[in-house]
PDB file of N, CA and C in Angstrom:
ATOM      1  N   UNK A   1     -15.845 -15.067  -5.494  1.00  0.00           N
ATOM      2  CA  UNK A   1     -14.531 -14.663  -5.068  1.00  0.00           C
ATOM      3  C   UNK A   1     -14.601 -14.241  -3.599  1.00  0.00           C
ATOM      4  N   UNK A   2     -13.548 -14.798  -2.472  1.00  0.00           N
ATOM      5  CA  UNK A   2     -13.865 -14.126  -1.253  1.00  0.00           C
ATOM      6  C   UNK A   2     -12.845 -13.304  -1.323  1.00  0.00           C
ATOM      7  N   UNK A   3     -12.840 -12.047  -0.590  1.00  0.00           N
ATOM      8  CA  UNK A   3     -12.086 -11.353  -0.439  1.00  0.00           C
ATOM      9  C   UNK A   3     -11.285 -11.626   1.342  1.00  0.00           C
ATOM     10  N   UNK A   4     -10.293 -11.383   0.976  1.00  0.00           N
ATOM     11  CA  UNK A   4      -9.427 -11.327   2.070  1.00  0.00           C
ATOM     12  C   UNK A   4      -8.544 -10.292   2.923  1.00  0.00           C
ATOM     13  N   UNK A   5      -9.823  -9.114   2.983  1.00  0.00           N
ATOM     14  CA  UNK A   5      -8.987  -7.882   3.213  1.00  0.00           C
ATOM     15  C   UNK A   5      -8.469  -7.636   4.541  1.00  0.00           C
ATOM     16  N   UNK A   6      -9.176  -8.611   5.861  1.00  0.00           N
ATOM     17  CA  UNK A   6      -8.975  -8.264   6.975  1.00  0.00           C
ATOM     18  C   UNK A   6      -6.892  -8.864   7.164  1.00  0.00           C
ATOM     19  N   UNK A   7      -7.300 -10.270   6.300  1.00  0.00           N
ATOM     20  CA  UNK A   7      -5.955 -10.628   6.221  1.00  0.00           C
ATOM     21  C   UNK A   7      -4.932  -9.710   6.133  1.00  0.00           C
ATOM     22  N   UNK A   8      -5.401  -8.968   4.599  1.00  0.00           N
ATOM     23  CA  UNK A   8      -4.048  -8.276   3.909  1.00  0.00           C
ATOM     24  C   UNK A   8      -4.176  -7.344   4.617  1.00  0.00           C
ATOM     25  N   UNK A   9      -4.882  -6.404   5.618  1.00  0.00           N
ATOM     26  CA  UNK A   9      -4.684  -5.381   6.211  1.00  0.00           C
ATOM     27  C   UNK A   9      -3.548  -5.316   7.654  1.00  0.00           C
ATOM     28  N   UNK A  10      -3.965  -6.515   8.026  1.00  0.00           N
ATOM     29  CA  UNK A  10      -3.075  -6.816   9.002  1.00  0.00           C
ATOM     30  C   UNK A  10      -1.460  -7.072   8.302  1.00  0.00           C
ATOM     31  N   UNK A  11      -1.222  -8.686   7.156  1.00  0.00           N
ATOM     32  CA  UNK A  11       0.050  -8.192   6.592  1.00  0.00           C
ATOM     33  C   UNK A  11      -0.040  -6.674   5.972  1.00  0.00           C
ATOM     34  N   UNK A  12      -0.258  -6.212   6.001  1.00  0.00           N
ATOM     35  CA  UNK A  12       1.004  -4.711   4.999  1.00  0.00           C
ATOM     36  C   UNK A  12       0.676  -3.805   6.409  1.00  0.00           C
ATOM     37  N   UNK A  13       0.150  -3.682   7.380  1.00  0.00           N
ATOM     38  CA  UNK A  13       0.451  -3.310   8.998  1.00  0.00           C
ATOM     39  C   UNK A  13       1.333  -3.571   9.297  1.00  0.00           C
ATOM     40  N   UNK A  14       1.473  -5.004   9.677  1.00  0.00           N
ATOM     41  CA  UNK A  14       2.657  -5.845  10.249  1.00  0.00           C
ATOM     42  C   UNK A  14       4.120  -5.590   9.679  1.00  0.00           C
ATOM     43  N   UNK A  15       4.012  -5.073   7.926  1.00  0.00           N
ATOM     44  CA  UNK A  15       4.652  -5.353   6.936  1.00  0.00           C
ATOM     45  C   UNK A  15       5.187  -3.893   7.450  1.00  0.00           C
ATOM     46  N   UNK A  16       4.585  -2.738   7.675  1.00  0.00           N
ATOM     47  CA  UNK A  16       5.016  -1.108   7.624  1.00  0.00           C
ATOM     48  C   UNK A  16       5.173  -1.221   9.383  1.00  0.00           C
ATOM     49  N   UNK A  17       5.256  -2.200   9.968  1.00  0.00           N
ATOM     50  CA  UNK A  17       5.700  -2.142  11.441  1.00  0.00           C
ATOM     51  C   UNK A  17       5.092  -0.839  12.301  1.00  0.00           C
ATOM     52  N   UNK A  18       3.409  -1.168  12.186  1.00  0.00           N
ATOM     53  CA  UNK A  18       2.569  -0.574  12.422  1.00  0.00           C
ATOM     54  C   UNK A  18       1.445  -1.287  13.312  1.00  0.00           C
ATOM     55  N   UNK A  19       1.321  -0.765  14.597  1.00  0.00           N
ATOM     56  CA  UNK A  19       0.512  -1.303  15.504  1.00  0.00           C
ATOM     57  C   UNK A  19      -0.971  -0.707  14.825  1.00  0.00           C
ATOM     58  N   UNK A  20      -1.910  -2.044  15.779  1.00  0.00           N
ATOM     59  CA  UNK A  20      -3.827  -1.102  15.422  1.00  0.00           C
ATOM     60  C   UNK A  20      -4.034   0.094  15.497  1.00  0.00           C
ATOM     61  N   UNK A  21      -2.936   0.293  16.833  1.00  0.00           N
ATOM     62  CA  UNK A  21      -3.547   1.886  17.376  1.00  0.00           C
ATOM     63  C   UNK A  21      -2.902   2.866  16.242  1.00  0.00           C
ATOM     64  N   UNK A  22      -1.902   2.659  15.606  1.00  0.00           N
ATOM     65  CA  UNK A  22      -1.338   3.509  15.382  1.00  0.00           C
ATOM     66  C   UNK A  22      -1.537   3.848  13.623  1.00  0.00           C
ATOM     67  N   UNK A  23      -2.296   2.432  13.393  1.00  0.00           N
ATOM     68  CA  UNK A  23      -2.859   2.388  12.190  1.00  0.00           C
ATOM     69  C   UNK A  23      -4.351   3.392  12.261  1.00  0.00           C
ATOM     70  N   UNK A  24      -5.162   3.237  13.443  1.00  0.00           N
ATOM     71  CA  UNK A  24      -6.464   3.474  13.935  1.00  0.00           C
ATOM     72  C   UNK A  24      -6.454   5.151  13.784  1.00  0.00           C
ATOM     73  N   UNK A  25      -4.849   5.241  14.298  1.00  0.00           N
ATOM     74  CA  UNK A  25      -4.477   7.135  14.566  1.00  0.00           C
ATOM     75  C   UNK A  25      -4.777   7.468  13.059  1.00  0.00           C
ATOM     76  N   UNK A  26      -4.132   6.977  12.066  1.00  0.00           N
ATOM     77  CA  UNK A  26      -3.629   7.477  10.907  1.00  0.00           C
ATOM     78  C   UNK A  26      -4.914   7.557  10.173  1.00  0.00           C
ATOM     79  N   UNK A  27      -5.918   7.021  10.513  1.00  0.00           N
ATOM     80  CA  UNK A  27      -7.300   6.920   9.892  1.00  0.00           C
ATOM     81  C   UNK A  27      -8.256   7.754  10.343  1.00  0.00           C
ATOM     82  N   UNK A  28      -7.776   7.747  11.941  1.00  0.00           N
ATOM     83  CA  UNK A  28      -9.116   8.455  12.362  1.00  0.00           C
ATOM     84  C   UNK A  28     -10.081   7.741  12.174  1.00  0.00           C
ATOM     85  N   UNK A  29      -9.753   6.930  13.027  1.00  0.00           N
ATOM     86  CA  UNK A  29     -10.767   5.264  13.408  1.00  0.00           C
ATOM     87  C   UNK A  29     -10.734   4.846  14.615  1.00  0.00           C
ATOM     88  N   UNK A  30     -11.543   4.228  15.299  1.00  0.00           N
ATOM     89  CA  UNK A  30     -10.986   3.442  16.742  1.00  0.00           C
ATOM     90  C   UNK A  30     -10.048   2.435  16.424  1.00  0.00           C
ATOM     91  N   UNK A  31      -9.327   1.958  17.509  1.00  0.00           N
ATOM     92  CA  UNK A  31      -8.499   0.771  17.190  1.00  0.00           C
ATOM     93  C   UNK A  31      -9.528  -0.461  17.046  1.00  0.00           C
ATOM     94  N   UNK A  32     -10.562  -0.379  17.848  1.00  0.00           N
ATOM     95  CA  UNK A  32     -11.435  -1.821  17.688  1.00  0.00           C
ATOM     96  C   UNK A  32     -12.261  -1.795  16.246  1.00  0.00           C
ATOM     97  N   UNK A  33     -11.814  -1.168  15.513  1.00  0.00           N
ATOM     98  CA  UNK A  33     -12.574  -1.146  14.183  1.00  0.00           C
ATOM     99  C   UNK A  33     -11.288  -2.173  13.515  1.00  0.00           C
ATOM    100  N   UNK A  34     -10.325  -1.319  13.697  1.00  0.00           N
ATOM    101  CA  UNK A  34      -8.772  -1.879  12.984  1.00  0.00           C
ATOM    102  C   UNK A  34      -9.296  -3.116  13.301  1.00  0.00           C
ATOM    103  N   UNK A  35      -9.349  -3.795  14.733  1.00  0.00           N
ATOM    104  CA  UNK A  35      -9.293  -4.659  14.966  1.00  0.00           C
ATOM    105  C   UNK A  35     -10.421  -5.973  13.931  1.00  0.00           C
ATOM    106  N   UNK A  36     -11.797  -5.242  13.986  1.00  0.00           N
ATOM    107  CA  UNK A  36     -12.359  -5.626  13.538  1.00  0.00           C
ATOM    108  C   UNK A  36     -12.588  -6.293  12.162  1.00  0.00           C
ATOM    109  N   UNK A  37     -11.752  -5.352  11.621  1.00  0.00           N
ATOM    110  CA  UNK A  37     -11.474  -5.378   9.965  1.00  0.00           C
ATOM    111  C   UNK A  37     -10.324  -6.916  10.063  1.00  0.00           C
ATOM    112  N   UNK A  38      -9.724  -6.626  10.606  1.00  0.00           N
ATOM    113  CA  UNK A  38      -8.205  -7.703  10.351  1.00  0.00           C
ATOM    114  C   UNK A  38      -9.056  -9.071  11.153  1.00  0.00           C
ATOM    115  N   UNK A  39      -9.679  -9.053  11.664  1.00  0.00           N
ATOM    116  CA  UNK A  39     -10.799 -10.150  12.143  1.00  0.00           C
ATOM    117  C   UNK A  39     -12.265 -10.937  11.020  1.00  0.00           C
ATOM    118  N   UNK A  40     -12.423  -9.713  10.412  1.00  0.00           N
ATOM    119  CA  UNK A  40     -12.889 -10.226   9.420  1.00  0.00           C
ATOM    120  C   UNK A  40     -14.616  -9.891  10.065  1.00  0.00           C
ATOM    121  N   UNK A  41     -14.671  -9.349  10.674  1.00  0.00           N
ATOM    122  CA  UNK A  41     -16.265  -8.899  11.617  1.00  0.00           C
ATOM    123  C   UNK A  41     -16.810  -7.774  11.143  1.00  0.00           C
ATOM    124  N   UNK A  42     -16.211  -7.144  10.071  1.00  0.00           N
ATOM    125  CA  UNK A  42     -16.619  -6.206   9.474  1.00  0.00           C
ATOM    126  C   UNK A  42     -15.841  -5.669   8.313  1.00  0.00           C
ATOM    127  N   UNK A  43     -15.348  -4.716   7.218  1.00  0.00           N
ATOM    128  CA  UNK A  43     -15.268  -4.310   6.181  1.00  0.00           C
ATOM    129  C   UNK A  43     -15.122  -2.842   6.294  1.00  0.00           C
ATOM    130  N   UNK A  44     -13.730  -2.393   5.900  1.00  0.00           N
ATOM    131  CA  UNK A  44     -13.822  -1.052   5.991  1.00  0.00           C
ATOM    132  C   UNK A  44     -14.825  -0.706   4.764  1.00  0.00           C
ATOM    133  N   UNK A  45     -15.171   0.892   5.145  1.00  0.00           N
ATOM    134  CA  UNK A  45     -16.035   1.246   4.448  1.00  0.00           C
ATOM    135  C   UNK A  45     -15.684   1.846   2.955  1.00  0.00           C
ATOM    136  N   UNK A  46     -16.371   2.240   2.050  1.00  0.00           N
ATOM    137  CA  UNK A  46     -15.949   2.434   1.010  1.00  0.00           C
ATOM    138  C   UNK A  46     -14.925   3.771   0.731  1.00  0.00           C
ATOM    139  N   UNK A  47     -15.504   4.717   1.794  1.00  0.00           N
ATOM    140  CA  UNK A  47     -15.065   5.866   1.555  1.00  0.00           C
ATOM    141  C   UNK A  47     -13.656   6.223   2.377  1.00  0.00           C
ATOM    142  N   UNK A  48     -13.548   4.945   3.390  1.00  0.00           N
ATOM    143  CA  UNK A  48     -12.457   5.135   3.884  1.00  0.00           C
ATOM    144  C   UNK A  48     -11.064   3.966   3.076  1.00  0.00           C
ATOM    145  N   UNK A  49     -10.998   3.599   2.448  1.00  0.00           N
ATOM    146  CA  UNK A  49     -10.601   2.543   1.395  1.00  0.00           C
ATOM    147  C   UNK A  49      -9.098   3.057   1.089  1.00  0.00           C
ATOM    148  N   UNK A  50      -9.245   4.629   0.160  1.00  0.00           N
ATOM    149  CA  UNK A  50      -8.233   5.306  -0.204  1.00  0.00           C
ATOM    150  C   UNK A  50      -7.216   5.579   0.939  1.00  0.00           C
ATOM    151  N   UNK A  51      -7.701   6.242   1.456  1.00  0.00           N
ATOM    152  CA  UNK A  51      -7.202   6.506   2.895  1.00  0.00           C
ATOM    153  C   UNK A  51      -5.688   5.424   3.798  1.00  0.00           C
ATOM    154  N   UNK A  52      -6.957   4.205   3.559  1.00  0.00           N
ATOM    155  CA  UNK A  52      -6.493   2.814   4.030  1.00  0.00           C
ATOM    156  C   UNK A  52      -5.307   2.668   3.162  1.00  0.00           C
ATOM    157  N   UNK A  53      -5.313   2.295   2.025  1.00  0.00           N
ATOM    158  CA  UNK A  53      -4.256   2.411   0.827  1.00  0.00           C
ATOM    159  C   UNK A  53      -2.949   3.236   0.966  1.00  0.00           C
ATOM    160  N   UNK A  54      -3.437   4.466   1.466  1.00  0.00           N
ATOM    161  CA  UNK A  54      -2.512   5.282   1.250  1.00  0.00           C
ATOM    162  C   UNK A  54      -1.615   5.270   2.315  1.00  0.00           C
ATOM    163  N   UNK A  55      -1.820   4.700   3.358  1.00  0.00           N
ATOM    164  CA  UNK A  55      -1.001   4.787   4.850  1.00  0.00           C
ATOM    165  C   UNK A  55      -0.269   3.477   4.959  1.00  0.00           C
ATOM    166  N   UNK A  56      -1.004   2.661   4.322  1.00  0.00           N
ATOM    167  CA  UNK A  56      -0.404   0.913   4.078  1.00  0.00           C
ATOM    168  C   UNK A  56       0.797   1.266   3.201  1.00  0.00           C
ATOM    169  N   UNK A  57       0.639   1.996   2.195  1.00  0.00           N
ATOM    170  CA  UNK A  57       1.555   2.329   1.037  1.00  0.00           C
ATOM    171  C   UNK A  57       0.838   1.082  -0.011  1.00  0.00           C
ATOM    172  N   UNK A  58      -0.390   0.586  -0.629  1.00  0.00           N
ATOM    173  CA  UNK A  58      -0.450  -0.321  -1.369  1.00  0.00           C
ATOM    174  C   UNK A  58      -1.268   0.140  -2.454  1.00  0.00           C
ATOM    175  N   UNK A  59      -2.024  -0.255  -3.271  1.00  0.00           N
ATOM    176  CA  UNK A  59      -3.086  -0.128  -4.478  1.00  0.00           C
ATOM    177  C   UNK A  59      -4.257  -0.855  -3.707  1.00  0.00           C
ATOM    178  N   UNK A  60      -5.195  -0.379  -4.623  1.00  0.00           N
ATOM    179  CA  UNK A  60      -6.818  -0.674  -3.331  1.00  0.00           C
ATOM    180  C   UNK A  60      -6.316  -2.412  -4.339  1.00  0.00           C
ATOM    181  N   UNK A  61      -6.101  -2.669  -5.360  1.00  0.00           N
ATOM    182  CA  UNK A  61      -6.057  -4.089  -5.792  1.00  0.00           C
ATOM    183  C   UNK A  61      -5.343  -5.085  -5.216  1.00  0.00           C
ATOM    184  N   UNK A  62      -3.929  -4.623  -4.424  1.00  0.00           N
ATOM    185  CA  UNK A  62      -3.368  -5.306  -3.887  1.00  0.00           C
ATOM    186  C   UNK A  62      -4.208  -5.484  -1.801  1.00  0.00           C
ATOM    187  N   UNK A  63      -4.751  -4.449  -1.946  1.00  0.00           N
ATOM    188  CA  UNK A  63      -5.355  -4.451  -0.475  1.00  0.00           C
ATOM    189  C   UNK A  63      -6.706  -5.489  -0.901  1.00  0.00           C
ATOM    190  N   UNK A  64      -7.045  -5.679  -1.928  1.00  0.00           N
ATOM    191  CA  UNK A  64      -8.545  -6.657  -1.913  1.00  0.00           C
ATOM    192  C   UNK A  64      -8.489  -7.689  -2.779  1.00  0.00           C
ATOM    193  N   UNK A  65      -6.895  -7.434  -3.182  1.00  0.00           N
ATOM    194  CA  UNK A  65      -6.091  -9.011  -3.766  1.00  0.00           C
ATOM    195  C   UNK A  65      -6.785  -9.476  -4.419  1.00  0.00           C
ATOM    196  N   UNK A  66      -7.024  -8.565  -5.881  1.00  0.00           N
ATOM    197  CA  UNK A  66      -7.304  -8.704  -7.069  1.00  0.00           C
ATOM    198  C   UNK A  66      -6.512  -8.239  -8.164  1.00  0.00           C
ATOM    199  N   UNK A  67      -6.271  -8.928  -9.440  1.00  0.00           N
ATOM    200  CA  UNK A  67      -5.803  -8.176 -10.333  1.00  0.00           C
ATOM    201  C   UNK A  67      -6.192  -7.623 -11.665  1.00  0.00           C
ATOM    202  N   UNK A  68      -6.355  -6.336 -11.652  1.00  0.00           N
ATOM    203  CA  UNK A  68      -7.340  -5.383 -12.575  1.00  0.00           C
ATOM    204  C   UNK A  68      -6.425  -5.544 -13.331  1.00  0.00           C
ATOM    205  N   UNK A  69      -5.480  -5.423 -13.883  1.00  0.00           N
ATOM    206  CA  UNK A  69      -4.465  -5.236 -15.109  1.00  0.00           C
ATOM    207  C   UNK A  69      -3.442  -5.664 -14.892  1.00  0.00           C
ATOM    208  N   UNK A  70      -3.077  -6.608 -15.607  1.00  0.00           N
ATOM    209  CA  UNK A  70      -1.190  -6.867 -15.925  1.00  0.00           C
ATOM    210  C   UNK A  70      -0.233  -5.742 -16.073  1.00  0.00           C
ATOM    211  N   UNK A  71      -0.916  -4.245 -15.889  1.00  0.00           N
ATOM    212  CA  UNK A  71       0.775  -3.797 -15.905  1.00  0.00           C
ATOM    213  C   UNK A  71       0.209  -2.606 -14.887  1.00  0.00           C
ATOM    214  N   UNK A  72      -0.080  -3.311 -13.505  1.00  0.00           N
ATOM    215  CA  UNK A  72       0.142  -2.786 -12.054  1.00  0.00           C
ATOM    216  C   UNK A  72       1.656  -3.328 -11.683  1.00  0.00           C
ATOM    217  N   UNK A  73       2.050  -2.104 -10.982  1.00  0.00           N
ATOM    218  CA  UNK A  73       3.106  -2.193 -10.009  1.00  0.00           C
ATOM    219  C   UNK A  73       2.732  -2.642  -8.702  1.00  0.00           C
ATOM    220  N   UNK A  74       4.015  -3.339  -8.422  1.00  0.00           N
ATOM    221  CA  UNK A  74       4.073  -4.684  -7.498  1.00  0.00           C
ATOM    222  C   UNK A  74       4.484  -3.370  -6.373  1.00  0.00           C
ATOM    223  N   UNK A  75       4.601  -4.122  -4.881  1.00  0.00           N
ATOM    224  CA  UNK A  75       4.655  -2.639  -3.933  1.00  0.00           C
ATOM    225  C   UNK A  75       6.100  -2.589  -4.116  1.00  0.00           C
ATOM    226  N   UNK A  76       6.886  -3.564  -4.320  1.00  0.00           N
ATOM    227  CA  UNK A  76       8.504  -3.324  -4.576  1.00  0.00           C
ATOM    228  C   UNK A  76       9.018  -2.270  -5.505  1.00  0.00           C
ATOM    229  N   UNK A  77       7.827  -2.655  -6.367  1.00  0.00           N
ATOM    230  CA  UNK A  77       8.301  -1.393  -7.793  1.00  0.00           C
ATOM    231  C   UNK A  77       7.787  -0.479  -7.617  1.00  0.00           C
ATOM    232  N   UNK A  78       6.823  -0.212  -6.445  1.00  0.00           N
ATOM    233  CA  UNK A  78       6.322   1.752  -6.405  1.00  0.00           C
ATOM    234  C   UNK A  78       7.276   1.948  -5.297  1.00  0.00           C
ATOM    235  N   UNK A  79       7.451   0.838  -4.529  1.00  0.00           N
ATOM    236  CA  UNK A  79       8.997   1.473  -3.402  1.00  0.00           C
ATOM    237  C   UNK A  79      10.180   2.271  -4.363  1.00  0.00           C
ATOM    238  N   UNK A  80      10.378   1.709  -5.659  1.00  0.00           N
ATOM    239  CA  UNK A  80      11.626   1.886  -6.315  1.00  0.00           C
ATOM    240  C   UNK A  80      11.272   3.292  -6.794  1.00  0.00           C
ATOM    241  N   UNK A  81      10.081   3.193  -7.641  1.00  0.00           N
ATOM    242  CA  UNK A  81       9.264   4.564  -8.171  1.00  0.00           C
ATOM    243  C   UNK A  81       9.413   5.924  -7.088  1.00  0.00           C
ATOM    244  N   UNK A  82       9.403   5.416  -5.806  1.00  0.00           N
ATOM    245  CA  UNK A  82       9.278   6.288  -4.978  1.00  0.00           C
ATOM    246  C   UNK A  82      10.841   6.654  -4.666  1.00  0.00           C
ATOM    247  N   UNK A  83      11.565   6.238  -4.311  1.00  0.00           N
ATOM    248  CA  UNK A  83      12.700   6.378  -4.177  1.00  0.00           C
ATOM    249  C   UNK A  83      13.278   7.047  -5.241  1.00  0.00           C
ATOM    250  N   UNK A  84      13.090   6.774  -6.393  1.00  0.00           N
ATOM    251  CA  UNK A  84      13.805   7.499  -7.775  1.00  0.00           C
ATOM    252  C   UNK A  84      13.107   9.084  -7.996  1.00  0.00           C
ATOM    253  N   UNK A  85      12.099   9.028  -7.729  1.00  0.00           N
ATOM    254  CA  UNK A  85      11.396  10.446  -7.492  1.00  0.00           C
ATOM    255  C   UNK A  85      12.060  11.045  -6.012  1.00  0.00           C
ATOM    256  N   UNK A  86      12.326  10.456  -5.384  1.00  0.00           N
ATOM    257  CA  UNK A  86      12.941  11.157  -3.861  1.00  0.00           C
ATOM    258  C   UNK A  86      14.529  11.617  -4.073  1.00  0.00           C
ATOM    259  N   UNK A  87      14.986  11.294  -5.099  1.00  0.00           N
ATOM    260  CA  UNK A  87      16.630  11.752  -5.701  1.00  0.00           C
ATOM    261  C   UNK A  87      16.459  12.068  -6.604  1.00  0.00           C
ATOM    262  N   UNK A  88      16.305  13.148  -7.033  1.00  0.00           N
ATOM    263  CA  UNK A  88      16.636  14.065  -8.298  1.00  0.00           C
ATOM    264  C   UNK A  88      17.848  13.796  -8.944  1.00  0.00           C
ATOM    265  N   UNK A  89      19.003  13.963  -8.073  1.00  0.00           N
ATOM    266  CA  UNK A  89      20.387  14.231  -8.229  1.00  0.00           C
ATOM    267  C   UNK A  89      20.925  12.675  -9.137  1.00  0.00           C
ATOM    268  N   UNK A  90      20.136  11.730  -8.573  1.00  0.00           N
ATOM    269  CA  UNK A  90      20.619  10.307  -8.978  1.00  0.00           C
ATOM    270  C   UNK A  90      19.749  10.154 -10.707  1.00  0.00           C
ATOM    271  N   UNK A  91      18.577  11.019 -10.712  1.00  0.00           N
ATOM    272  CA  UNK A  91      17.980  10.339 -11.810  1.00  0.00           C
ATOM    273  C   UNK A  91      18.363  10.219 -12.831  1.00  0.00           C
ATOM    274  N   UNK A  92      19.296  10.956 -13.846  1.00  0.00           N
ATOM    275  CA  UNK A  92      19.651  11.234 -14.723  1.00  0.00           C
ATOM    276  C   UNK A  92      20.468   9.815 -14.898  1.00  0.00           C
ATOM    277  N   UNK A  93      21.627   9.112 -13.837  1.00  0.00           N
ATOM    278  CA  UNK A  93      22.556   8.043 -13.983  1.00  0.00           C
ATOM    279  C   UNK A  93      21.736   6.795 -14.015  1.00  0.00           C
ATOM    280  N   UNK A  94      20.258   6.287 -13.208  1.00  0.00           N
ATOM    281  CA  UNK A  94      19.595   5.576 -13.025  1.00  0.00           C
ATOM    282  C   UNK A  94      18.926   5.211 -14.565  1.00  0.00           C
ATOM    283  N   UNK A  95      18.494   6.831 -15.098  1.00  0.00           N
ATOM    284  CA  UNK A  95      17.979   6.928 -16.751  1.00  0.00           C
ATOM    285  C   UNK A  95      19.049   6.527 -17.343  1.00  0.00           C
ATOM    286  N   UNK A  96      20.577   6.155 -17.115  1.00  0.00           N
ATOM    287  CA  UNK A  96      21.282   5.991 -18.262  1.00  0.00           C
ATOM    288  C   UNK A  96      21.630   4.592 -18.019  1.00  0.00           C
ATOM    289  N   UNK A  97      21.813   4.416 -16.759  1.00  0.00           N
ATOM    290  CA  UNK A  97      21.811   2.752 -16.668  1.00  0.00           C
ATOM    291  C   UNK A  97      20.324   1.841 -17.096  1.00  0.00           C
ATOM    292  N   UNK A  98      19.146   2.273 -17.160  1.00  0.00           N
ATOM    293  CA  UNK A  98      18.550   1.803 -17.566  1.00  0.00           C
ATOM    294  C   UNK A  98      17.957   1.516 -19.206  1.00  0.00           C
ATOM    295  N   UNK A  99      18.770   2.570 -19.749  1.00  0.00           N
ATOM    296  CA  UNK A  99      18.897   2.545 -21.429  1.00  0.00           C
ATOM    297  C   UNK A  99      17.741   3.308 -21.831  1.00  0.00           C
ATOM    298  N   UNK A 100      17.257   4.484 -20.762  1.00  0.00           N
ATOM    299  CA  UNK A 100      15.937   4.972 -21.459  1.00  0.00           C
ATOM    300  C   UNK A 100      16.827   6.784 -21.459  1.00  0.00           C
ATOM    301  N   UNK A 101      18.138   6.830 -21.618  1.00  0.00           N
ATOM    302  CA  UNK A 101      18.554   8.230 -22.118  1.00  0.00           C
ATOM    303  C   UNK A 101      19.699   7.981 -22.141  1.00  0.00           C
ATOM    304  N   UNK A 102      20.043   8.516 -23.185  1.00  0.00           N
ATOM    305  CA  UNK A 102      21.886   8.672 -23.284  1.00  0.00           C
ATOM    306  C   UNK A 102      22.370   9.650 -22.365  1.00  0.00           C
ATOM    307  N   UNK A 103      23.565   9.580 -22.419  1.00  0.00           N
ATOM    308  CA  UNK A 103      25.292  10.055 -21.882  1.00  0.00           C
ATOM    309  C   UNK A 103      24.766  11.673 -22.105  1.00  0.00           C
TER     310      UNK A 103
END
């Protein structure tokens, strides 16, 4: 299996309209590492992985574009997840339009 992480690091960068440097800031990395990684000249490291994930907004599976289980959320559906947790006020109507609580 090759992995294609320098790829996907750059899309979901590109994707969160996020420059190297500013990806590089959020890590506490040089930018020529960023660079490096999305070049494919090197491999972030293990311990910085989560990190990476968490600023992209993705799952380490979707960052090394594999799939561990059929019932991972797609990044559309933790956008939604996230959003429904960010309105309290809405959840209750969202729970009733979705048929998981009554009136």
């Amino acid at each position: 299996m090759e992995y294609t992480i320098g790829d996907n690091i750059r899309a979901f960068r590109k994707e969160r309209r996020l420059t190297q440097k500013q990806l590089s800031e959020r890590l506490g990395v040089s930018s020529s590492l960023v660079s490096n990684w999305e070049k494919g000249i090197n491999k972030p490291a293990a311990d910085i992985l989560a990190d990476l994930c968490a600023v992209l907004e993705v799952s380490p599976s979707e960052l090394l574009d594999v799939t561990l289980t059929d019932d991972e959320f797609s990044s559309q559906e933790r956008e939604v997840i996230r959003a429904y947790r960010s309105k309290p006020e809405l959840q209750h109507a969202v729970n009733v339009l979705l048929g998981v609580e009554e009136e």
